[in-house]
C-alpha atoms as a PDB file:
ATOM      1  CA  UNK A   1      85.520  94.065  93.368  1.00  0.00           C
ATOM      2  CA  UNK A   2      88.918  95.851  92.471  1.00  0.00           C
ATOM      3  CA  UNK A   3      91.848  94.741  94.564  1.00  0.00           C
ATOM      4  CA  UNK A   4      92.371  98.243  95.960  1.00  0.00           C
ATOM      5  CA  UNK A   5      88.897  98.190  97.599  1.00  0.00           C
ATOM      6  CA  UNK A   6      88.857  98.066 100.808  1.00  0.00           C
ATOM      7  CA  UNK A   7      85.683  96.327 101.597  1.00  0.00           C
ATOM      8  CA  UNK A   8      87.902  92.893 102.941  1.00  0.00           C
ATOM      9  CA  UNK A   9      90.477  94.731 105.138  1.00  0.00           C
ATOM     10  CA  UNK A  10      87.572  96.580 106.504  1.00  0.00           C
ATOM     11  CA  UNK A  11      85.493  93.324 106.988  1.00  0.00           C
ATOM     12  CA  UNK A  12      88.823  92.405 108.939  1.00  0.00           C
ATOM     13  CA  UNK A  13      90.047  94.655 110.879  1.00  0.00           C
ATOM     14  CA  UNK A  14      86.407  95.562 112.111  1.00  0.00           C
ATOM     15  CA  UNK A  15      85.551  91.864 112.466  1.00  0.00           C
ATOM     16  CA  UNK A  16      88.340  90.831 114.901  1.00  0.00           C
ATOM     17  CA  UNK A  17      87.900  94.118 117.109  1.00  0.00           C
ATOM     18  CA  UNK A  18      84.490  92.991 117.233  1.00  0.00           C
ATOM     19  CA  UNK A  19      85.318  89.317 118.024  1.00  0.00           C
ATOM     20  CA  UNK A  20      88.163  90.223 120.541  1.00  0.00           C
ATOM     21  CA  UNK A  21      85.764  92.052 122.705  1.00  0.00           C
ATOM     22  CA  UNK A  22      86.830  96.350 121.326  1.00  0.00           C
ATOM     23  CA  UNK A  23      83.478  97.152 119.664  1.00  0.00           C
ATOM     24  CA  UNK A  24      80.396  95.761 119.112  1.00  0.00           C
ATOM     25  CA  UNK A  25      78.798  94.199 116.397  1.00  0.00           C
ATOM     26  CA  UNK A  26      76.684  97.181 114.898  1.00  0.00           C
ATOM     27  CA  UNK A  27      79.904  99.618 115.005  1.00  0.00           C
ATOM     28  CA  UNK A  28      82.080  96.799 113.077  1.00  0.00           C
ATOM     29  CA  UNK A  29      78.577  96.303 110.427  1.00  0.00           C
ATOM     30  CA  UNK A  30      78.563 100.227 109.824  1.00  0.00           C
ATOM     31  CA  UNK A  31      82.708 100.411 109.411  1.00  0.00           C
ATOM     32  CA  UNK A  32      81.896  97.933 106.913  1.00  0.00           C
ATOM     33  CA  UNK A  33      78.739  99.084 104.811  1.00  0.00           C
ATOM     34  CA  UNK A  34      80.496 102.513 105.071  1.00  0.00           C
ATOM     35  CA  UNK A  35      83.709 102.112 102.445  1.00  0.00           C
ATOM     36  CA  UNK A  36      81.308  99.463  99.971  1.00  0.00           C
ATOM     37  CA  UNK A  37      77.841 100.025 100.475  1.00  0.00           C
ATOM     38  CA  UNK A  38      75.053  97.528 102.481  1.00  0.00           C
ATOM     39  CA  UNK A  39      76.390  93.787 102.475  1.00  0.00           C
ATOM     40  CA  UNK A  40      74.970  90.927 102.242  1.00  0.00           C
ATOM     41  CA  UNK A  41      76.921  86.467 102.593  1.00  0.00           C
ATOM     42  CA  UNK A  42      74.658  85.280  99.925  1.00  0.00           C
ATOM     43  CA  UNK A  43      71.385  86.338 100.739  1.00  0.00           C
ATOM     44  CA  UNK A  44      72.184  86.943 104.393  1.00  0.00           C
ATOM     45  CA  UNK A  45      72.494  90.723 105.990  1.00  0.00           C
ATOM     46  CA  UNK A  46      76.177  91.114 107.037  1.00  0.00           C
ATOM     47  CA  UNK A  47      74.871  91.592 110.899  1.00  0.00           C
ATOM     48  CA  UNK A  48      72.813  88.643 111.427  1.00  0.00           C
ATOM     49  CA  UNK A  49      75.881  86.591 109.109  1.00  0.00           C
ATOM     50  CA  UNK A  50      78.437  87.175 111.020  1.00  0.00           C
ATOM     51  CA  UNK A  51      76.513  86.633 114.315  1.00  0.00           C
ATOM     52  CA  UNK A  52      75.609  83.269 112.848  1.00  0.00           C
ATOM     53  CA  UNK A  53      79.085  82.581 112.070  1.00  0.00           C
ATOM     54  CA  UNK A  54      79.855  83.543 116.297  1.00  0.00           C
ATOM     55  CA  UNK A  55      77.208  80.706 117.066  1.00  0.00           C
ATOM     56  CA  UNK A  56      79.368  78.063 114.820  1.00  0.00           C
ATOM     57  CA  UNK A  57      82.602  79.264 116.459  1.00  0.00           C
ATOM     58  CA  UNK A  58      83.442  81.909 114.418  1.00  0.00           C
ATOM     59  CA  UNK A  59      87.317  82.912 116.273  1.00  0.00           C
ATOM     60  CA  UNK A  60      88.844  85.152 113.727  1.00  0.00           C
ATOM     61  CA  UNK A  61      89.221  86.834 110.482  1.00  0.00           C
ATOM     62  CA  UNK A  62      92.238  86.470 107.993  1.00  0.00           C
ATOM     63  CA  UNK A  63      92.530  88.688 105.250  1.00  0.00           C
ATOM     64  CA  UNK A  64      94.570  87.501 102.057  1.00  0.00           C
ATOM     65  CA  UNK A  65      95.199  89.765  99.491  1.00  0.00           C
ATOM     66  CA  UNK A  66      96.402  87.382  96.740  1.00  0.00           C
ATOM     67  CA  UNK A  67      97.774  88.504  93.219  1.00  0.00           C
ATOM     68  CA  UNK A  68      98.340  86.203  89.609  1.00  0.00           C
ATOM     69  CA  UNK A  69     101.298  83.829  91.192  1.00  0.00           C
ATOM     70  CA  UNK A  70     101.636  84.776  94.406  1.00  0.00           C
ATOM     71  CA  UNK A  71      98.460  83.375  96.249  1.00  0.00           C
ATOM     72  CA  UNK A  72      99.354  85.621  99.698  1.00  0.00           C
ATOM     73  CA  UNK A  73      96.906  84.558 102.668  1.00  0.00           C
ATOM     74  CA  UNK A  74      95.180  81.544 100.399  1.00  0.00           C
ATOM     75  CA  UNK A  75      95.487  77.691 101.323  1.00  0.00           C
ATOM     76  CA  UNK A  76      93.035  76.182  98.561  1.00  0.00           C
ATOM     77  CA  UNK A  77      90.832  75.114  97.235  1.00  0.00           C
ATOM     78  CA  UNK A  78      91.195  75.702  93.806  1.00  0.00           C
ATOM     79  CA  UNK A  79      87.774  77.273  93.506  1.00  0.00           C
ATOM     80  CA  UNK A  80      87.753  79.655  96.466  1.00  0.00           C
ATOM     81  CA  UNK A  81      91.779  80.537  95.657  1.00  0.00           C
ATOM     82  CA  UNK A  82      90.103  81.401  91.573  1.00  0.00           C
ATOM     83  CA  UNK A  83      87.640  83.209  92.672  1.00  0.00           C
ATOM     84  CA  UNK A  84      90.529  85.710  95.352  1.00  0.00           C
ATOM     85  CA  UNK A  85      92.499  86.275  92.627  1.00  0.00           C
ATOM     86  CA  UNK A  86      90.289  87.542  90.247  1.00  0.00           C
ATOM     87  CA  UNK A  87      88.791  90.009  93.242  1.00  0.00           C
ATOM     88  CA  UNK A  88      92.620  90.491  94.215  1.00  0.00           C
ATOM     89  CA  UNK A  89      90.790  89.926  98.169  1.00  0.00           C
ATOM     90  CA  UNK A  90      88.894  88.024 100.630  1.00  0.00           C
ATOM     91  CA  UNK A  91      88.841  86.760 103.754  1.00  0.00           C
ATOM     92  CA  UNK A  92      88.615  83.627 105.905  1.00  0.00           C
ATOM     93  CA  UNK A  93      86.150  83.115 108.546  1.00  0.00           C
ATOM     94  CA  UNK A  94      88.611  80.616 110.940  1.00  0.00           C
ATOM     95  CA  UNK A  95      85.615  78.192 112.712  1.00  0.00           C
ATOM     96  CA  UNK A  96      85.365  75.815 115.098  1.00  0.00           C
ATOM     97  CA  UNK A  97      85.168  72.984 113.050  1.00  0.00           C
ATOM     98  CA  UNK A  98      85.641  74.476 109.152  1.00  0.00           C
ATOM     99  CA  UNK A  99      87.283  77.598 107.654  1.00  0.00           C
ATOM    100  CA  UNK A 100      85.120  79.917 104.884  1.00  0.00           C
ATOM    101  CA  UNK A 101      86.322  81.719 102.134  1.00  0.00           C
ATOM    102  CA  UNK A 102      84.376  85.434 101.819  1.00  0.00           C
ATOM    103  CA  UNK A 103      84.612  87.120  98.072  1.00  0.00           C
ATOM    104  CA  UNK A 104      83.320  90.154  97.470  1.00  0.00           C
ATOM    105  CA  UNK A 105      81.985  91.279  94.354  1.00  0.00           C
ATOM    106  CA  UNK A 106      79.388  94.237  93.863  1.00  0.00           C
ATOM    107  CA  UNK A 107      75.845  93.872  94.384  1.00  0.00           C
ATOM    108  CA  UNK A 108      73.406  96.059  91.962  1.00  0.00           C
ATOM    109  CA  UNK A 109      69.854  96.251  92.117  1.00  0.00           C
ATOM    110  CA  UNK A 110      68.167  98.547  90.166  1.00  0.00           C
ATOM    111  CA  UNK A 111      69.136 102.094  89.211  1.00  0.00           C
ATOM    112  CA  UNK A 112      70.343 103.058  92.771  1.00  0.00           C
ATOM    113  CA  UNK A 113      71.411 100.249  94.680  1.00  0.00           C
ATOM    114  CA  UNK A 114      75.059  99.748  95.193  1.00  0.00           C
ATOM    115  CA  UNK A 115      76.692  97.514  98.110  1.00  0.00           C
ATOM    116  CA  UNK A 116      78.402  94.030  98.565  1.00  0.00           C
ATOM    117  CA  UNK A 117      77.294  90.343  97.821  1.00  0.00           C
ATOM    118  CA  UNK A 118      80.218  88.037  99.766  1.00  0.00           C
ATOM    119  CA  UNK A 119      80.034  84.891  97.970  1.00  0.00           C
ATOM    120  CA  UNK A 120      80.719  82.221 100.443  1.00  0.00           C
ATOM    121  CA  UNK A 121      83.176  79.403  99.345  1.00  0.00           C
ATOM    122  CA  UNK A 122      84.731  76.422 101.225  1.00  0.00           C
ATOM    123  CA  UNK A 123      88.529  77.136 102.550  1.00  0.00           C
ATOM    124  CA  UNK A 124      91.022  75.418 103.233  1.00  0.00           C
ATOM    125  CA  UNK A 125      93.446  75.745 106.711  1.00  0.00           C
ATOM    126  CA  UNK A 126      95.000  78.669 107.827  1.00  0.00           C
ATOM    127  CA  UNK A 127      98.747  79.787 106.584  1.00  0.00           C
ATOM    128  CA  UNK A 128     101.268  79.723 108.689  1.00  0.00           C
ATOM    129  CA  UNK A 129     104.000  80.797 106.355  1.00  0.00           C
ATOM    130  CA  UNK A 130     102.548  84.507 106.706  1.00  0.00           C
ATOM    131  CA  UNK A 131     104.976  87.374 107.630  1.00  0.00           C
ATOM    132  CA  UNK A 132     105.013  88.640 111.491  1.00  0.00           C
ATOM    133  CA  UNK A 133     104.322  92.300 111.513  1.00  0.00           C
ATOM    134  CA  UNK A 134     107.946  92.626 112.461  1.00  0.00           C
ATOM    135  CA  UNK A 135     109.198  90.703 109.391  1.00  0.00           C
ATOM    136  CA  UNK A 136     106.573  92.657 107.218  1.00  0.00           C
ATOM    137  CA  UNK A 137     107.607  96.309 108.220  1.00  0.00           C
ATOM    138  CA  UNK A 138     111.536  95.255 107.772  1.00  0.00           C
ATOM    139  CA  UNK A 139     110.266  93.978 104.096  1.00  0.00           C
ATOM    140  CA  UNK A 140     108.046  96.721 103.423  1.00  0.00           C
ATOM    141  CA  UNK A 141     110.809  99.212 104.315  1.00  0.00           C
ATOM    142  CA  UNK A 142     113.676  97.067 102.006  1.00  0.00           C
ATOM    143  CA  UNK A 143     110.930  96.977  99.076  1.00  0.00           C
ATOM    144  CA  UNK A 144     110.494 101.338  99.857  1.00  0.00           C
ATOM    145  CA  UNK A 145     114.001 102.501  99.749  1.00  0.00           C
ATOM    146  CA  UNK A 146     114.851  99.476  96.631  1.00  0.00           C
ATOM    147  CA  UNK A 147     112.144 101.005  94.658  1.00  0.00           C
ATOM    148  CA  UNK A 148     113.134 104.783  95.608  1.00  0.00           C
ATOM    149  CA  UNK A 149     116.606 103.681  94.534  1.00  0.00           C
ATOM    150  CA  UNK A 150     115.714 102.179  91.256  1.00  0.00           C
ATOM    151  CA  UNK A 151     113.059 104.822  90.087  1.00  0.00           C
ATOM    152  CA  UNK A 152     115.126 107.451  91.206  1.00  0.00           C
ATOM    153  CA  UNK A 153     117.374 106.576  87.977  1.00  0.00           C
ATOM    154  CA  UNK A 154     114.445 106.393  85.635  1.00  0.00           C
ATOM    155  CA  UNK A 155     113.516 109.346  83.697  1.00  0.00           C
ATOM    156  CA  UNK A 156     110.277 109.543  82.230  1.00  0.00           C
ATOM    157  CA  UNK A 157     107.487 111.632  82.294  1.00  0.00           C
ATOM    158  CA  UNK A 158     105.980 113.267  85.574  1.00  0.00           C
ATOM    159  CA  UNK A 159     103.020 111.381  87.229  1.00  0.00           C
ATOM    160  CA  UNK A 160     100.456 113.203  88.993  1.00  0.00           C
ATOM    161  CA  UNK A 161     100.245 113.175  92.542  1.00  0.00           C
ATOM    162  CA  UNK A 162      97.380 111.228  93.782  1.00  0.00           C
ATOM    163  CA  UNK A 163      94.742 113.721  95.422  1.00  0.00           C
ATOM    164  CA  UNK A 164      93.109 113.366  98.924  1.00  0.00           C
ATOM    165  CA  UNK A 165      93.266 110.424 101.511  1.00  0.00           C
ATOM    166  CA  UNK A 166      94.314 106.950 100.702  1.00  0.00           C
ATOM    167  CA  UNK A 167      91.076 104.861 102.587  1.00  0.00           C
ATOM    168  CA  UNK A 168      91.478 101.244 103.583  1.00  0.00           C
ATOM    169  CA  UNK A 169      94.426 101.436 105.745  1.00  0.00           C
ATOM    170  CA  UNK A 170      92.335 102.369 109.023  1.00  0.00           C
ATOM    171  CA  UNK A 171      92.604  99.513 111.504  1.00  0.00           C
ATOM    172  CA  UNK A 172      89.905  99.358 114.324  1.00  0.00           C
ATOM    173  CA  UNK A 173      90.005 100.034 117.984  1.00  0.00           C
ATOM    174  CA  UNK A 174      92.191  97.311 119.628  1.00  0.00           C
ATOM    175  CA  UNK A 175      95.217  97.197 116.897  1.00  0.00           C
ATOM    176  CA  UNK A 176      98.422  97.871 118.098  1.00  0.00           C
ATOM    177  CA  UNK A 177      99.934 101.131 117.394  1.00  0.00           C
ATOM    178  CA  UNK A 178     102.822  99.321 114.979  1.00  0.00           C
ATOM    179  CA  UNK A 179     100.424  97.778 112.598  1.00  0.00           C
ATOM    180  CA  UNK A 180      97.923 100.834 112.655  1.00  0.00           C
ATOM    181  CA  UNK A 181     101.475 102.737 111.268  1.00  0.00           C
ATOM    182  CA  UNK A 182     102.406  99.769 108.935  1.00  0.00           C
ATOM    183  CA  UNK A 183      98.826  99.679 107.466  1.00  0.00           C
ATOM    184  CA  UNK A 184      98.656 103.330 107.263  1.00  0.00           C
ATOM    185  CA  UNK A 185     102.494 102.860 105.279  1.00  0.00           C
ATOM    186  CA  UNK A 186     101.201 100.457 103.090  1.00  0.00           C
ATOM    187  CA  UNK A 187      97.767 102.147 101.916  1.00  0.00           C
ATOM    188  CA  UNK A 188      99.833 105.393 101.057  1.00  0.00           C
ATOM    189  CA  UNK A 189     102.102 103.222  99.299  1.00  0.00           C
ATOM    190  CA  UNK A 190      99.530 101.375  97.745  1.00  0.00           C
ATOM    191  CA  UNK A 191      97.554 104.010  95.900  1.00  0.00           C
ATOM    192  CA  UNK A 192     101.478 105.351  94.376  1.00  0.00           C
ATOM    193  CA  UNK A 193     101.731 102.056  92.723  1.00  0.00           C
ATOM    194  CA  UNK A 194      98.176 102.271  91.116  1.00  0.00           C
ATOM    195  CA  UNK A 195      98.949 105.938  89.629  1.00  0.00           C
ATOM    196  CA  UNK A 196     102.008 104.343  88.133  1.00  0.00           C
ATOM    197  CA  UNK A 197     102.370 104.143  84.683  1.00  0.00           C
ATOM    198  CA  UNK A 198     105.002 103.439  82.019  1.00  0.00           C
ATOM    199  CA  UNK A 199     104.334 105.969  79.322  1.00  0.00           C
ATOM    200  CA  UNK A 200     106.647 107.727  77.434  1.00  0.00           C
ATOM    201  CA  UNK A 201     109.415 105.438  78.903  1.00  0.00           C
ATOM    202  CA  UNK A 202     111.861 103.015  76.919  1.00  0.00           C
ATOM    203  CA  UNK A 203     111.874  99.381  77.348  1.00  0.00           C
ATOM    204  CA  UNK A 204     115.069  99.429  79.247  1.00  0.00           C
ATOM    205  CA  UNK A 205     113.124 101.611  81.887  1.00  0.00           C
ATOM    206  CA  UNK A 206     110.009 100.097  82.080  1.00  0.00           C
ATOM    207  CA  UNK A 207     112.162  96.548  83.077  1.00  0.00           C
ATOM    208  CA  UNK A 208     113.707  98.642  85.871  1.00  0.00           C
ATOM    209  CA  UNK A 209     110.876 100.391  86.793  1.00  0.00           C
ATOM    210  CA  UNK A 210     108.460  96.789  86.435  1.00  0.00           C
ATOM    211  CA  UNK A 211     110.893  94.946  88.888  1.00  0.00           C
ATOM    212  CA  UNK A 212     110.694  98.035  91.500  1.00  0.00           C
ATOM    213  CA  UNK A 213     107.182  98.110  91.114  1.00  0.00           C
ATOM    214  CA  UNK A 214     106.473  94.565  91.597  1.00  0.00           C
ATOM    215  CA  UNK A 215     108.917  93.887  94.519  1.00  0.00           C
ATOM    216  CA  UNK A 216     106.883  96.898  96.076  1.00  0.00           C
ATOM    217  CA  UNK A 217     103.973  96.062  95.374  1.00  0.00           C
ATOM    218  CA  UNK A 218     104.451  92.191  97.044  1.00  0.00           C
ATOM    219  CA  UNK A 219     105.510  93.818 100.203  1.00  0.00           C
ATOM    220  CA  UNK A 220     102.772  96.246 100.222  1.00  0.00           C
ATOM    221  CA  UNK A 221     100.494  93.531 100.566  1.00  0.00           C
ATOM    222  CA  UNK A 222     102.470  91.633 103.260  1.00  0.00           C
ATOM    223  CA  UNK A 223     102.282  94.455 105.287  1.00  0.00           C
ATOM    224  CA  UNK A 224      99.319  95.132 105.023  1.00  0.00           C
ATOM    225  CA  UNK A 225      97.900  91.311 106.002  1.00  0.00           C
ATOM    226  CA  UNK A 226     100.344  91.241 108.402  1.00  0.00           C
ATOM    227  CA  UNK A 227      98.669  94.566 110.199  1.00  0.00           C
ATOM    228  CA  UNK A 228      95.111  93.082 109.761  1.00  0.00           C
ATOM    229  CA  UNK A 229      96.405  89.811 111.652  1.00  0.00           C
ATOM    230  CA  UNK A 230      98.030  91.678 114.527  1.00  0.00           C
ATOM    231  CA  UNK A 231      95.261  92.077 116.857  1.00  0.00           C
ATOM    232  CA  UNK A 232      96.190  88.580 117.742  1.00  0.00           C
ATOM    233  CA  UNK A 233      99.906  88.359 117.697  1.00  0.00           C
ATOM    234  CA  UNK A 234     101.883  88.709 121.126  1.00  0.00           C
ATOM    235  CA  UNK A 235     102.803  92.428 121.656  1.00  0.00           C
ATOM    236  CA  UNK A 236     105.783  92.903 121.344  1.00  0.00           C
ATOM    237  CA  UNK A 237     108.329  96.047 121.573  1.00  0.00           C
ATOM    238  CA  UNK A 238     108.960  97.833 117.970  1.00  0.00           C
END
């Protein structure tokens, strides 16, 4: 899968409004199948998966959205953390007794079929080094007006605007209304930084523009793991 799909947020976000009681099972399934297609935990339907993973103690979802030396939302080992970082996603059934590491990758069969094959891999214990949803919107916000600060002094060709809706950043029923906002931030943010491109720009540019980029990028994904973890935080007042 490409980083920027959304099939693990979705699996997520849907997941835990399912397990804390805001939907059923069947609506969080169909949120899921519809951004990546029918899905499958090795040769198990997503449905009747993640119902068996309720029977084992199945509490929660965490979503980590790693990238090449910064591992965000991974605690080992070194084969399940591999395989996130080449998807750029996954996420971490938290059970009773064991936690399990869910990669997507795309699952083709025949001319016409197109969904999701989660390939199921040990993982290790949850992080607790992971931003609040507080700390992540004050980051996210930092990284927005460094980067507009930064690329503001860059000239360089014009980039294209990126057409229609950004998907992905839709949180399910149950969210509060701070990290539905922060995720919604993020995945608008998020599709800038993949139109982004350094052509036609010198290399004294593309440094200033890389660092902007990369800082932004980072807190883009905080924030947006952060949101997908909220359902469970306290509530607090923005």
């Amino acid at each position: 899968m490409r980083p920027e799909s959304p099939v693990c947020p979705s699996l997520v976000a849907w997941g835990n409004a399912w397990l804390s009681g805001h939907v059923g099972l069947d609506e969080a399934a169909d949120h899921v199948e519809a951004v990546g297609g029918p899905a499958v935990a090795g040769d198990v339907p997503l449905r009747k998966y993640l119902a068996n993973l309720r029977a084992e103690g199945l509490s929660e979802l965490r979503l980590a959205l790693p990238a090449p030396g910064d591992p965000l939302g991974l605690s080992g080992p070194p084969p399940f953390n591999s395989a996130a970082v080449d998807a750029g996603q996954a996420a971490i059934a938290v059970l009773a007794e064991r936690n399990l590491g869910l990669v997507p990758h795309p699952d083709r069969r025949g001319s016409s079929y197109v969904g999701v094959r989660l390939e199921v891999h040990d993982a290790g214990p949850v992080r607790h080094d992971l931003p609040s949803l507080a700390e992540a919107e004050r980051e996210l916000s930092g990284a927005m007006s460094a980067a507009i600060e930064a690329l503001s002094s860059v000239d360089g060709p014009a980039q294209d605007r990126p057409e229609g809706p950004a998907r992905g950043g839709e949180l399910a029923p149950g969210y509060p209304g701070r990290a539905h906002r922060v995720s919604a931030l993020a995945t608008r943010l998020a599709v800038v930084l993949r139109v982004a491109d350094e052509r036609g720009l010198t290399s004294g540019q593309v440094a200033v523009r890389g660092a902007a980029l990369r800082e932004l990028d980072r807190a883009v994904r905080r924030a947006v793991v952060a949101a997908h973890h909220a359902i469970f935080e306290p509530v607090r007042n923005p």
